[in-house]
Protein backbone atom coordinates (compact mmCIF):
# COMPACT_ATOMS: atom_id res chain seq x y z
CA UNK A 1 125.39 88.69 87.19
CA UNK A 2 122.70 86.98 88.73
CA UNK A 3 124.32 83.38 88.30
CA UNK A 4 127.01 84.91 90.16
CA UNK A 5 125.29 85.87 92.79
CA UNK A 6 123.23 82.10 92.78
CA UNK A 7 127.06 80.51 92.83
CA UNK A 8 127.55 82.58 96.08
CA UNK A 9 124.28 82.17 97.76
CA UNK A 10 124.70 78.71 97.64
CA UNK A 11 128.53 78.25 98.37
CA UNK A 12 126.96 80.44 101.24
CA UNK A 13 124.46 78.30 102.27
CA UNK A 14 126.82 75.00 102.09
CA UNK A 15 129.13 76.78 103.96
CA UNK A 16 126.14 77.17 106.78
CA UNK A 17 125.34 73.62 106.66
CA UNK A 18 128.43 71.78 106.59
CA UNK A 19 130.89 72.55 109.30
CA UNK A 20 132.61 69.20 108.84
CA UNK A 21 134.08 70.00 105.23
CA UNK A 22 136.99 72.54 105.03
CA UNK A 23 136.01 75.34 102.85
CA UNK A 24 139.20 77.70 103.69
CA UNK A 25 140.11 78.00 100.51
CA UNK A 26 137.25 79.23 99.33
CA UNK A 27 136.72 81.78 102.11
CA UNK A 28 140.30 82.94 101.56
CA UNK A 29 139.87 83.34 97.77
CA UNK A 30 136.69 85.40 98.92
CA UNK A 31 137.77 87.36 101.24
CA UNK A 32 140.27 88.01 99.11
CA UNK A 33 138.91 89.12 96.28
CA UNK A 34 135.12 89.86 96.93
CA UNK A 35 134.29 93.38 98.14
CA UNK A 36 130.66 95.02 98.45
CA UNK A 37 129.43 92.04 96.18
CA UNK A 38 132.14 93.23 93.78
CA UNK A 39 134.43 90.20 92.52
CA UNK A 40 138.00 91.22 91.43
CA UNK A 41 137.59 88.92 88.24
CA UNK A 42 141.54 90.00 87.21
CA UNK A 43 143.17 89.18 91.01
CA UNK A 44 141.12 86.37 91.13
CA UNK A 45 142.16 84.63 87.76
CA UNK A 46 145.86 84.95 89.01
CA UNK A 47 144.55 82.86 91.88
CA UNK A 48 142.95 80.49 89.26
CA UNK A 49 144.57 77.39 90.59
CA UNK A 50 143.82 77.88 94.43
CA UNK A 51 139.89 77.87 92.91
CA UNK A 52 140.87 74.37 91.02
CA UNK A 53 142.05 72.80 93.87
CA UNK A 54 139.60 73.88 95.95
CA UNK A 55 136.56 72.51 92.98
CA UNK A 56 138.63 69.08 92.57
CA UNK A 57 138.04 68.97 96.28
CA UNK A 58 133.98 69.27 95.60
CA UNK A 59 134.69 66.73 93.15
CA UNK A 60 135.18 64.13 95.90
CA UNK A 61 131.70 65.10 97.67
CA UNK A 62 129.60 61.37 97.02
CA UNK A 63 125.88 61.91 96.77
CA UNK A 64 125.34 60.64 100.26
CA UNK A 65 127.56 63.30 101.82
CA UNK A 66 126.06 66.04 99.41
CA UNK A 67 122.35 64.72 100.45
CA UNK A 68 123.47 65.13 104.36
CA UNK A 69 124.44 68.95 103.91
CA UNK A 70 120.44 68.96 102.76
């Protein structure tokens, strides 16, 4: 549970940083499917490709980008 919550807090904290890199997939599949700090693990794994697109598009983040969000 707690690496869950470690994903989010930083996802979170990217999200903060880094207003030039589109993270509306993400928030969708969040707002979605995260309530109270509750994930809907079963909804969410039908959504399963939405959350691979949006991780190949990570993917593409060089280390010089990644290093700017810092």
């Amino acid at each position: 549970m707690r690496k869950i919550y470690y994903f989010y807090f930083l996802l979170t904290l990217a999200l903060a940083q880094d207003q030039t890199f589109d993270h509306s997939t993400f928030n969708d599949l969040l707002g979605k499917y995260v309530t109270n700090c509750r994930i809907n693990y079963p909804n969410f794994k039908k959504d399963q490709s939405r959350l691979e697109i949006y991780l190949a598009y990570l993917q593409k983040v060089d280390a010089s980008e990644f290093e700017a969000w810092a």
